[in-house]
C-alpha atoms as a PDB file:
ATOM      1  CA  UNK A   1     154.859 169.016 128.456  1.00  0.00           C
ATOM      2  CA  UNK A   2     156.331 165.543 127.758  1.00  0.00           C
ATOM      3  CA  UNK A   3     152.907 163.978 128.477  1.00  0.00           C
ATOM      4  CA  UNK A   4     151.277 166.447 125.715  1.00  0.00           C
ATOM      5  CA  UNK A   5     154.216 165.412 123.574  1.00  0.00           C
ATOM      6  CA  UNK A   6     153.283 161.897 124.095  1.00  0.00           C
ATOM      7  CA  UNK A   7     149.712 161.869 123.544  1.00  0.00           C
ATOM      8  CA  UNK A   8     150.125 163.966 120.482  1.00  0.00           C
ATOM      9  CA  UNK A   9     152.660 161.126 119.215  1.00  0.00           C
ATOM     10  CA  UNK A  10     150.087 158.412 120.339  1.00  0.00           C
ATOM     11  CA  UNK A  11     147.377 160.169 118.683  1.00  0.00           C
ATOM     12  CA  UNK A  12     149.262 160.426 115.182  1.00  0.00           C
ATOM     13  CA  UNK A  13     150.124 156.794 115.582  1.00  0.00           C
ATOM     14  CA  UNK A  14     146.480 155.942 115.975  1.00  0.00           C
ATOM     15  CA  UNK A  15     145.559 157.933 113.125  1.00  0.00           C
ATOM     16  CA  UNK A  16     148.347 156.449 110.978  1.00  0.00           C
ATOM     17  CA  UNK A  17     146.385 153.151 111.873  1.00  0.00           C
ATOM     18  CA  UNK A  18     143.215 154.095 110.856  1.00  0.00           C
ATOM     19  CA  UNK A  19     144.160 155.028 107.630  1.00  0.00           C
ATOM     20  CA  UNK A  20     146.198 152.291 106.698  1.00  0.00           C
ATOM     21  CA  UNK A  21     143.421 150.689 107.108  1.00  0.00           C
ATOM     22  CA  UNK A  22     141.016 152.666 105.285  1.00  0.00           C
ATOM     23  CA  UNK A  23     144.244 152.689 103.083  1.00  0.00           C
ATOM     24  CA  UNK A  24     143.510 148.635 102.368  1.00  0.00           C
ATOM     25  CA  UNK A  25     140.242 148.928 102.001  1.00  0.00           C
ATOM     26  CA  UNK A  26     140.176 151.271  98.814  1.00  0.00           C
ATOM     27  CA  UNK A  27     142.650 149.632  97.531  1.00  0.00           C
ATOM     28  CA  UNK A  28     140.882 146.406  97.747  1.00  0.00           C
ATOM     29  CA  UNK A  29     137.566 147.825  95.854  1.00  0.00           C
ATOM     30  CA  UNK A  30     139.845 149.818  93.579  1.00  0.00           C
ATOM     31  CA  UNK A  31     141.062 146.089  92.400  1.00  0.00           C
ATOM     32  CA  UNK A  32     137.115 144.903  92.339  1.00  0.00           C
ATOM     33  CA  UNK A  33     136.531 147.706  90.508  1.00  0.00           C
ATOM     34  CA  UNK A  34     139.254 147.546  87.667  1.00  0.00           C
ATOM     35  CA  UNK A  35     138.151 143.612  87.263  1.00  0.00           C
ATOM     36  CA  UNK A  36     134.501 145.018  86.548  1.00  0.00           C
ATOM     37  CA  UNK A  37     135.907 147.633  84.200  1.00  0.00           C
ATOM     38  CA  UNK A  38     138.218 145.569  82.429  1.00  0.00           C
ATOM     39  CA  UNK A  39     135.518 143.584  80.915  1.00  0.00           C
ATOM     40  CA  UNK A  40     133.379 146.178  80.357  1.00  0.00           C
ATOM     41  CA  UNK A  41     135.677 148.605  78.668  1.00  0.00           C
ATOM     42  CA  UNK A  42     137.676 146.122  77.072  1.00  0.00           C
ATOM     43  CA  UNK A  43     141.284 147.062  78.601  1.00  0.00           C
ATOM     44  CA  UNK A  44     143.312 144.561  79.753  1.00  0.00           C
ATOM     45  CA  UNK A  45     145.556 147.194  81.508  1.00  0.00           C
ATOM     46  CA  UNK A  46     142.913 147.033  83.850  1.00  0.00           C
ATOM     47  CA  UNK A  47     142.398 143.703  84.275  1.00  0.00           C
ATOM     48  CA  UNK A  48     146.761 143.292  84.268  1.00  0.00           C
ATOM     49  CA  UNK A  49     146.689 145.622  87.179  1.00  0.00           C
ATOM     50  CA  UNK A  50     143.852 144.049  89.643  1.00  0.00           C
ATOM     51  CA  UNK A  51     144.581 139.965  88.350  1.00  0.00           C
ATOM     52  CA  UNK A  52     147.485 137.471  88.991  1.00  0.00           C
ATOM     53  CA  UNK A  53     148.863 135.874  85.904  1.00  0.00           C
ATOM     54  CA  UNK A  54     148.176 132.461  88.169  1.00  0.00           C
ATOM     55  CA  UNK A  55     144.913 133.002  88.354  1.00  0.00           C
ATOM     56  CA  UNK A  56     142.750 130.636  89.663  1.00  0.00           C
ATOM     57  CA  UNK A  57     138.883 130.978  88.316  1.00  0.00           C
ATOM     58  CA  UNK A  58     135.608 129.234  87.737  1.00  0.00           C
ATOM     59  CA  UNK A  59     132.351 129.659  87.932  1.00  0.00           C
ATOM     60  CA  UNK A  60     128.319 128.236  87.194  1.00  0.00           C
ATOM     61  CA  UNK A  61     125.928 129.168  84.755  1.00  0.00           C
ATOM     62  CA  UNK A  62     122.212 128.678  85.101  1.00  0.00           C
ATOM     63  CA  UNK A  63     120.611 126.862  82.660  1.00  0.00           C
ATOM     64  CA  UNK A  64     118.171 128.846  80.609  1.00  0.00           C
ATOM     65  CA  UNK A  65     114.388 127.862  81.753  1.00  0.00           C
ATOM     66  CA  UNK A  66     115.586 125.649  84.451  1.00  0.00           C
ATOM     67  CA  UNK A  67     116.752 125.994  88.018  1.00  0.00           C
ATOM     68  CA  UNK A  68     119.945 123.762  87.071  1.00  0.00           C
ATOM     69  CA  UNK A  69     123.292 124.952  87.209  1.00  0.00           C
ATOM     70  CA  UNK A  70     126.591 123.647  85.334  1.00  0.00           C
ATOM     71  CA  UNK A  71     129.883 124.525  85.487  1.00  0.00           C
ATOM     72  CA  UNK A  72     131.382 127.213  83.373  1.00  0.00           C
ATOM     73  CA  UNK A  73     134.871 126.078  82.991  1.00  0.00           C
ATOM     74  CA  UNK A  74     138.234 127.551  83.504  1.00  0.00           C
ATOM     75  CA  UNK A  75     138.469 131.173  83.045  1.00  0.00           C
ATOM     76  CA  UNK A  76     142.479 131.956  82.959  1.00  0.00           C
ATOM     77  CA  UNK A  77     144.639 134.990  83.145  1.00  0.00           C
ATOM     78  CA  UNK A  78     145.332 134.509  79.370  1.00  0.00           C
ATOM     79  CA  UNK A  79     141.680 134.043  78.561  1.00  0.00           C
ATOM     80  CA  UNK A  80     140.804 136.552  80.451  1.00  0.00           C
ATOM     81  CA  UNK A  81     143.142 139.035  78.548  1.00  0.00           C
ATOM     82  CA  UNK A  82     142.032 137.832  75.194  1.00  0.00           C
ATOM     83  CA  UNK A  83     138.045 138.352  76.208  1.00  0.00           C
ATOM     84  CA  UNK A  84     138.831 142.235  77.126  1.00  0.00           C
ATOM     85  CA  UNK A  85     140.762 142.455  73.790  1.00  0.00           C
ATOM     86  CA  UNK A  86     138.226 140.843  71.919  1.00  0.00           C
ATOM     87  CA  UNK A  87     135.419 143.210  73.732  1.00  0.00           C
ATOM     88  CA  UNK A  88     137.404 146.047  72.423  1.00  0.00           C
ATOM     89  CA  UNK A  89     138.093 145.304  68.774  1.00  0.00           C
ATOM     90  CA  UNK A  90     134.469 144.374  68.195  1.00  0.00           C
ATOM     91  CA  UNK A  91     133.414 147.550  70.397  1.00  0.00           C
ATOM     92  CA  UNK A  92     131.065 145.078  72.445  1.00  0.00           C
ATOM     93  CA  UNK A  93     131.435 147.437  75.551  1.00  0.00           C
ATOM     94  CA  UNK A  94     129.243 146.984  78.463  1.00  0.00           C
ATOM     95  CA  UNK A  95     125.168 149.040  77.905  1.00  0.00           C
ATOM     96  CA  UNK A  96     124.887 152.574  80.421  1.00  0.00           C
ATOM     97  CA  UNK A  97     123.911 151.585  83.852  1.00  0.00           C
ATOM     98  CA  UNK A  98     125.452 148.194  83.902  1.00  0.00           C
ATOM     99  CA  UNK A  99     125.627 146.950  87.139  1.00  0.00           C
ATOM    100  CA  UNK A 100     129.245 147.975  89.118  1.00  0.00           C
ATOM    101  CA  UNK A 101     129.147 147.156  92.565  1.00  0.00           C
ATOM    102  CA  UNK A 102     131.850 146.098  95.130  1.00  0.00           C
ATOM    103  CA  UNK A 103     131.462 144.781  98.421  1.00  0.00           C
ATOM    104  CA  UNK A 104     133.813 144.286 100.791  1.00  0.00           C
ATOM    105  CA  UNK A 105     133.209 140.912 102.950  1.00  0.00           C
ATOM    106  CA  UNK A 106     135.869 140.200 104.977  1.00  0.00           C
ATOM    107  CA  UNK A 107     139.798 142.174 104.996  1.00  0.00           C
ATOM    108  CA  UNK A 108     142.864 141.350 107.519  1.00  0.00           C
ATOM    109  CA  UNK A 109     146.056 142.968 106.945  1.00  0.00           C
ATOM    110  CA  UNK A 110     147.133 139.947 104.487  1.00  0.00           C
ATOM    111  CA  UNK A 111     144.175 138.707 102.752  1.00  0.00           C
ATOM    112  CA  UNK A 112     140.692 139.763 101.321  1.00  0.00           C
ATOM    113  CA  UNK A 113     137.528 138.640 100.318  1.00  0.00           C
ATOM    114  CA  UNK A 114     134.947 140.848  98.025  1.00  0.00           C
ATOM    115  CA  UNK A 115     132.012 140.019  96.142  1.00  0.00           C
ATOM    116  CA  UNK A 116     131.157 142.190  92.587  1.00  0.00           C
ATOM    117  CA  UNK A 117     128.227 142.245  91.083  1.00  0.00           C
ATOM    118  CA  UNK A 118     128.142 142.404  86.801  1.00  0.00           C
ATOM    119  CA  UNK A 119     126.054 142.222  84.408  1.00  0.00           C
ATOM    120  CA  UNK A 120     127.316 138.459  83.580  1.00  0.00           C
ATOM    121  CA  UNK A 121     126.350 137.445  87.326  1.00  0.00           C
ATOM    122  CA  UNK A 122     128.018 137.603  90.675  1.00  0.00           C
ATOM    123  CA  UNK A 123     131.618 137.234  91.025  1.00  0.00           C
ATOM    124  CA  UNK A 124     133.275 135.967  94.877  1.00  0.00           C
ATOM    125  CA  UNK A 125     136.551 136.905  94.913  1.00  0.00           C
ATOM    126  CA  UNK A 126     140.182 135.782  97.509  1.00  0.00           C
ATOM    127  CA  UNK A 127     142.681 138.705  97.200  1.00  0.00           C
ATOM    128  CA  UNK A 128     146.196 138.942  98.712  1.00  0.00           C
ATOM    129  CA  UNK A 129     148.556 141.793  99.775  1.00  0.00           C
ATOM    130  CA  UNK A 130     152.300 141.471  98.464  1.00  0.00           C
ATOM    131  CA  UNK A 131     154.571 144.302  98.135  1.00  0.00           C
ATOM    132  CA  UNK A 132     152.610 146.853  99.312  1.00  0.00           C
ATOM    133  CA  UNK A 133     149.766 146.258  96.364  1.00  0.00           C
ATOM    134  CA  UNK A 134     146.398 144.004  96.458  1.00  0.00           C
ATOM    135  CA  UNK A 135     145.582 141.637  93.483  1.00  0.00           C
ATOM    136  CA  UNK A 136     143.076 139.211  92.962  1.00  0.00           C
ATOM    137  CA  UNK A 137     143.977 135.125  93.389  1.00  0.00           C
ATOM    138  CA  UNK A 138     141.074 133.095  92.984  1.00  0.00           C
ATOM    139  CA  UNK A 139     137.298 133.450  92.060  1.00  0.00           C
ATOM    140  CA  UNK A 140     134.196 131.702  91.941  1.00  0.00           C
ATOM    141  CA  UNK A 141     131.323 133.185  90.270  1.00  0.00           C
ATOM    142  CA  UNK A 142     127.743 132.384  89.067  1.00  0.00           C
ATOM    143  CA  UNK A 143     125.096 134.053  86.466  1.00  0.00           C
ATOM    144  CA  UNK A 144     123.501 134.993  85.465  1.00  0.00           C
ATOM    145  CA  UNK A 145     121.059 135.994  88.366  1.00  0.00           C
ATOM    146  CA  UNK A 146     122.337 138.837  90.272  1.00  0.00           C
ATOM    147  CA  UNK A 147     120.167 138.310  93.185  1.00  0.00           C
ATOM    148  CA  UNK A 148     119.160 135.151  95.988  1.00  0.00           C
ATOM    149  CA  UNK A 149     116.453 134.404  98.933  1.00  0.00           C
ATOM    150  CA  UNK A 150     119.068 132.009 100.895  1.00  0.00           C
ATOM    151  CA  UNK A 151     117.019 129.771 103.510  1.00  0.00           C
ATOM    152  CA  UNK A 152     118.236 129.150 107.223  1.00  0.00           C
ATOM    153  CA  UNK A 153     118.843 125.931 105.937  1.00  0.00           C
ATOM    154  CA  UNK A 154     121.346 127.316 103.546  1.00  0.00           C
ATOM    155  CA  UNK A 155     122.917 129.041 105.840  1.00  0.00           C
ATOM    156  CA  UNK A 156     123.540 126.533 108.584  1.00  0.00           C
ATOM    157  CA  UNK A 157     124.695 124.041 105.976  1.00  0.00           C
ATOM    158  CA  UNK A 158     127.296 126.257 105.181  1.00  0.00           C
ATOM    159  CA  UNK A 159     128.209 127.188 108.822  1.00  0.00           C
ATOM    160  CA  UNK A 160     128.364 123.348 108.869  1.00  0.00           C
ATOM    161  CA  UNK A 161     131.149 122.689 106.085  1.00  0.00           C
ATOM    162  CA  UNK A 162     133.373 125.299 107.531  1.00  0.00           C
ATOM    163  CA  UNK A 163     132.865 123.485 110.870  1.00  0.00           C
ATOM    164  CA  UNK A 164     133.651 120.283 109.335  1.00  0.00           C
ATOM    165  CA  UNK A 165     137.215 122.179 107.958  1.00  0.00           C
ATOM    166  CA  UNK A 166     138.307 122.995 111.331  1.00  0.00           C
ATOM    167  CA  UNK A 167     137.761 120.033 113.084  1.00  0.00           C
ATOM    168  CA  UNK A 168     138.954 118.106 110.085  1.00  0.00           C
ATOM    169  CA  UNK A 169     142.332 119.441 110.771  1.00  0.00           C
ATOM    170  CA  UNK A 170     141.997 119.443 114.747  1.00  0.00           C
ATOM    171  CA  UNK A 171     140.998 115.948 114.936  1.00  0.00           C
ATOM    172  CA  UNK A 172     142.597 114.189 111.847  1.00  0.00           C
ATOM    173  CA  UNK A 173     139.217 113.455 110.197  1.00  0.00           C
ATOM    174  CA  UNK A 174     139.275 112.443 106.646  1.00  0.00           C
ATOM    175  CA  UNK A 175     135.632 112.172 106.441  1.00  0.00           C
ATOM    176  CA  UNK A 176     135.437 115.450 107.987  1.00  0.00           C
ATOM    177  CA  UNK A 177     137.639 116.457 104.969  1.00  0.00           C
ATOM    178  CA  UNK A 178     135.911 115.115 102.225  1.00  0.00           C
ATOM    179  CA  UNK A 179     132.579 116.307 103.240  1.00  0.00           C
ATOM    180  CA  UNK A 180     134.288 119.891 103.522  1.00  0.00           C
ATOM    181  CA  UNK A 181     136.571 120.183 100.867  1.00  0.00           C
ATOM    182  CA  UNK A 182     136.533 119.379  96.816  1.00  0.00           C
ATOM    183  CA  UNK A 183     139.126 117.145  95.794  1.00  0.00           C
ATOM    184  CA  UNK A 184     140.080 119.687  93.096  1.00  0.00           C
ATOM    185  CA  UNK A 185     139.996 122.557  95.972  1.00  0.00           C
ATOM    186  CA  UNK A 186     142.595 125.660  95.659  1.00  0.00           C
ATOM    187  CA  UNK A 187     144.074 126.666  98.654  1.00  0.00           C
ATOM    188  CA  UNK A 188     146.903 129.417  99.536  1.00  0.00           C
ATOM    189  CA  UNK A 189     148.074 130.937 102.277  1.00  0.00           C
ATOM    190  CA  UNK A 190     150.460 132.975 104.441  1.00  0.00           C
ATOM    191  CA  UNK A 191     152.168 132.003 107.771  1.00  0.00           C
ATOM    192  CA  UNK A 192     153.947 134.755 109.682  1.00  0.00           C
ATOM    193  CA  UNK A 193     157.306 134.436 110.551  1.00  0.00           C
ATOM    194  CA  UNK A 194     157.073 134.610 114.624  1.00  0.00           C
ATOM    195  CA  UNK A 195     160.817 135.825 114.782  1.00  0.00           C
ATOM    196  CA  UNK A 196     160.630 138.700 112.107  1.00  0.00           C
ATOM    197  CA  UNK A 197     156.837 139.206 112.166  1.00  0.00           C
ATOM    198  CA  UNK A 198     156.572 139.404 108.628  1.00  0.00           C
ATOM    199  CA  UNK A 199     154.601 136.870 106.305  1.00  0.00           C
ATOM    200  CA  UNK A 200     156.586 134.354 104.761  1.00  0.00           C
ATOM    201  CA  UNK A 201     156.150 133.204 100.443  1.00  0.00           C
ATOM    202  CA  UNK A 202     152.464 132.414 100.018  1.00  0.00           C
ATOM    203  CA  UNK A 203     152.195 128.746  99.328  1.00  0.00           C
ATOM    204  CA  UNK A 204     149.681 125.855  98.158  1.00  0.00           C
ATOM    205  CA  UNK A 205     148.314 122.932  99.915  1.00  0.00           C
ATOM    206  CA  UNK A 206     146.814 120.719  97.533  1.00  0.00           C
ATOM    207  CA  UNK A 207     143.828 117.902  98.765  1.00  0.00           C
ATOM    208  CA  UNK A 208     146.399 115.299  98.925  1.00  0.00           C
ATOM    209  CA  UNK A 209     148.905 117.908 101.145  1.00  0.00           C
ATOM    210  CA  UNK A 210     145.453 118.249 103.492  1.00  0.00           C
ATOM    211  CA  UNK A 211     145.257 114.750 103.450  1.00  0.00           C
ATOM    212  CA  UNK A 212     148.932 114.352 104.972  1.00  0.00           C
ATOM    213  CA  UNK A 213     148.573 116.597 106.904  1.00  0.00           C
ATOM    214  CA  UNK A 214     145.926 115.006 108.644  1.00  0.00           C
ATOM    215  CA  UNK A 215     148.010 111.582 108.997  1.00  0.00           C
ATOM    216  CA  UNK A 216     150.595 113.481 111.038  1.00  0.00           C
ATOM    217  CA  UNK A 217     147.812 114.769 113.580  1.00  0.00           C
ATOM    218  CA  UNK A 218     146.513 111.585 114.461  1.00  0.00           C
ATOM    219  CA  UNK A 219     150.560 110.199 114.427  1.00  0.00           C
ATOM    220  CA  UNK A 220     150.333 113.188 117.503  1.00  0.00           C
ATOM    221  CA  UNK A 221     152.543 115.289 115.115  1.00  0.00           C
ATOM    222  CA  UNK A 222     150.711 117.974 115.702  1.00  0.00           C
ATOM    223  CA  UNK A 223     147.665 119.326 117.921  1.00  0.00           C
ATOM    224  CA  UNK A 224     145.510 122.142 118.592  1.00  0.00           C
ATOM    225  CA  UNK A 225     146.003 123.422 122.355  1.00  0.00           C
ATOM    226  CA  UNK A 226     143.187 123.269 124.331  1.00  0.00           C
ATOM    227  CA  UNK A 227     140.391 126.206 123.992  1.00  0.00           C
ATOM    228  CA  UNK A 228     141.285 126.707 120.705  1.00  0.00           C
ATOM    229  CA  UNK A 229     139.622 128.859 118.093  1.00  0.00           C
ATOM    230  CA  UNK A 230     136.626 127.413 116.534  1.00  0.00           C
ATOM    231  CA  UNK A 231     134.544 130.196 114.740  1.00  0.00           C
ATOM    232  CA  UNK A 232     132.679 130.396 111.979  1.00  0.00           C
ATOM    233  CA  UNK A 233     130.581 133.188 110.018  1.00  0.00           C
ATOM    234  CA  UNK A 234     128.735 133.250 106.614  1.00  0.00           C
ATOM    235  CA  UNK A 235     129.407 136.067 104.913  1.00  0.00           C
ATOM    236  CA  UNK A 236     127.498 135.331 102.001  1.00  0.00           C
ATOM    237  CA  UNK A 237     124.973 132.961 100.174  1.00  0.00           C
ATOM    238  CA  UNK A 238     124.027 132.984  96.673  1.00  0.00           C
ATOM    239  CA  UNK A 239     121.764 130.177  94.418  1.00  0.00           C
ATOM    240  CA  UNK A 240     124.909 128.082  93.539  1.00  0.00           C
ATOM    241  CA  UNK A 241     128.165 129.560  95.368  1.00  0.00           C
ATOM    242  CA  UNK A 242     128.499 130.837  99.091  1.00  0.00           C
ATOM    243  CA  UNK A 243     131.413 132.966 100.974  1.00  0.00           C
ATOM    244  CA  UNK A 244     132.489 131.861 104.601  1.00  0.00           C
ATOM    245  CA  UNK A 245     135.077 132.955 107.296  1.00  0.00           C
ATOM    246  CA  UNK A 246     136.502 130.718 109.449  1.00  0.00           C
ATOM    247  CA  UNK A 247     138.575 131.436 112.451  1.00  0.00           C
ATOM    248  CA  UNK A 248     140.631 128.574 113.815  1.00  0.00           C
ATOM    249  CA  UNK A 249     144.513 127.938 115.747  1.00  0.00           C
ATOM    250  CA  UNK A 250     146.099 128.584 112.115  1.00  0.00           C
ATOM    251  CA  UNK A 251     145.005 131.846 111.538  1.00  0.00           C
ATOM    252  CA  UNK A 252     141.655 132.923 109.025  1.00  0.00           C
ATOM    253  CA  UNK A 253     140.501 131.342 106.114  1.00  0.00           C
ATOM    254  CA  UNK A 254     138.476 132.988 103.440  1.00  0.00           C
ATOM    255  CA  UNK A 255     136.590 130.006 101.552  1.00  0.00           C
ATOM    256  CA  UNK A 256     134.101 129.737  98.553  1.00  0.00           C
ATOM    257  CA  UNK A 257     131.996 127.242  98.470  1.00  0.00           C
ATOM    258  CA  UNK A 258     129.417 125.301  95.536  1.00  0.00           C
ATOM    259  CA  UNK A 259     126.177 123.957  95.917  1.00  0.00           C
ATOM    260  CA  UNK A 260     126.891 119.958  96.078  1.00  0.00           C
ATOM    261  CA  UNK A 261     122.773 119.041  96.191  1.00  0.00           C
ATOM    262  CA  UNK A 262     121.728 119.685  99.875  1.00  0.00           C
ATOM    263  CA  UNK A 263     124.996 120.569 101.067  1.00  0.00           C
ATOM    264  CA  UNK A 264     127.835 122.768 100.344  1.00  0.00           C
ATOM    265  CA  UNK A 265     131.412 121.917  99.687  1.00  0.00           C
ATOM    266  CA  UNK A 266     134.649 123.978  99.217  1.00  0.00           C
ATOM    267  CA  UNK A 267     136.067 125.082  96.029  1.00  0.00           C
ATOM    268  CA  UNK A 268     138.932 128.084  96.882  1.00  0.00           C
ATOM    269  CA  UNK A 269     140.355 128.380 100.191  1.00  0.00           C
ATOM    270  CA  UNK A 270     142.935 131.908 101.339  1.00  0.00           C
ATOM    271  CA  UNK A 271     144.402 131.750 104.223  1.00  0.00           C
ATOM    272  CA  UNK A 272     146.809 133.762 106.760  1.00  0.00           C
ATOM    273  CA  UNK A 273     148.677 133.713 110.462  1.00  0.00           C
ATOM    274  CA  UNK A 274     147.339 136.475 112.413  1.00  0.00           C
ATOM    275  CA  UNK A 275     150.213 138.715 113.934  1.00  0.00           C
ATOM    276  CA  UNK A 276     150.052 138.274 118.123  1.00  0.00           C
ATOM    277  CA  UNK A 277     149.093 141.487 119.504  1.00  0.00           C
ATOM    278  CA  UNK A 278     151.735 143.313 121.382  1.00  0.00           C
ATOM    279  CA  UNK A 279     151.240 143.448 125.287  1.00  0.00           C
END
């Protein structure tokens, strides 16, 4: 009887699991979703609900009869308010079959990454979990193509810039840096308190933090131990802006990265500790 009992107990506790997870994951698209919605039906409620008031977002705009793309300029919290506002006072709501699509490209219990597709363009997007609710931090977007034909080359280029992050940071390599990251780069992230297990205030390293940072590794200050993590995975390439994971001794990163001519260099960076499983 008591091994019944326990299996039952083990079984709800797998199942509770499961559906937090599946719990995340709506709740992640529901935020994609209410972004794409709050533009096209003109209701900042929506957009309050799914967007930081820090926001963080820019983007690139193609060039009309060229292949060139420039950049679009800040797009803030306030501005973004005003747009929906202004979409519903002139009743400039989005045509019938407007493009609406999330995907999900990378979730951990802390952080997320999704990519939405509009009728403006395509939209990559860092999201973070506090309090129980998931909101959107940073984007990076281009338009107004909606669709790409990435090469290998494109591909390993950007396998090669989130290489060049890691090892940046594991060997105290500046040059490693500034090919990887944009001195105007915007990175967050969450480190886990080992002796509660909970994730501690999000905070900010700026390029100059990263740059200190460095310093202290090759003072010995700090080092990665031997065998460690060193992974890296494209989630995504578009004609101007790219999505990456990387896996390292810190934890996973979630970076977006621009077209910088041949190469590709890294504009947003989320980040988080991963919890040590139990034994």
């Amino acid at each position: 009887m008591r091994k019944i009992l326990i299996g039952i107990i083990l079984l709800f506790a797998s199942m509770a699991v499961i559906a937090s997870g599946s719990s995340d994951m709506e709740a992640v698209e529901k935020a994609s979703l209410h972004y794409i919605e709050g533009f096209y039906e003109g209701d900042p409620a929506k957009l309050k609900a799914c967007l930081i008031p820090e926001l963080n977002k820019h983007g690139y705009y193609k060039r009309k009869g060229t292949d060139k793309y420039v950049p679009a300029g800040d797009f803030p919290f306030t501005k973004a308010l005003t747009y929906a506002e202004n979409v519903r006072a002139k009743k400039d709501f989005a045509k019938p079959g407007s493009p609406k699509e999330v995907e999900v490209l990378g979730l951990s219990n802390k952080i997320a990454i999704t990519k939405v597709t509009a009728n403006w363009g395509i939209d990559y997007m860092l999201l973070a979990k506090n309090d129980g609710k998931w909101m959107i931090r940073q984007i990076l977007w281009e338009g107004p193509d909606r669709t790409s034909n990435p090469t290998e080359t494109d591909k390993k280029s950007a396998m090669q810039t989130g290489l060049n992050y890691i090892e940046a940071f594991y060997e105290g390599n500046e040059a490693k840096l500034r090919s990887a990251l944009k001195p105007t780069m915007y990175k967050w992230g969450y480190s886990l308190d080992r002796k509660t297990g909970k994730y501690k205030k999000g905070k900010q390293m700026t390029f100059k933090m990263a740059l200190g940072f460095l310093e202290g590794v090759r003072k010995g200050e700090w080092k990665p131990k031997p065998g460690a993590p060193k992974k890296v995975e494209v989630l995504d390439v578009m004609n101007h802006i790219a999505a990456i994971k990387v896996t390292a001794a810190w934890g996973i990163d979630y970076m977006l990265l621009s077209r910088d001519g041949d190469k590709w260099i890294t504009e947003h960076v989320i980040w988080s500790s991963i919890p040590k499983k139990k034994a």
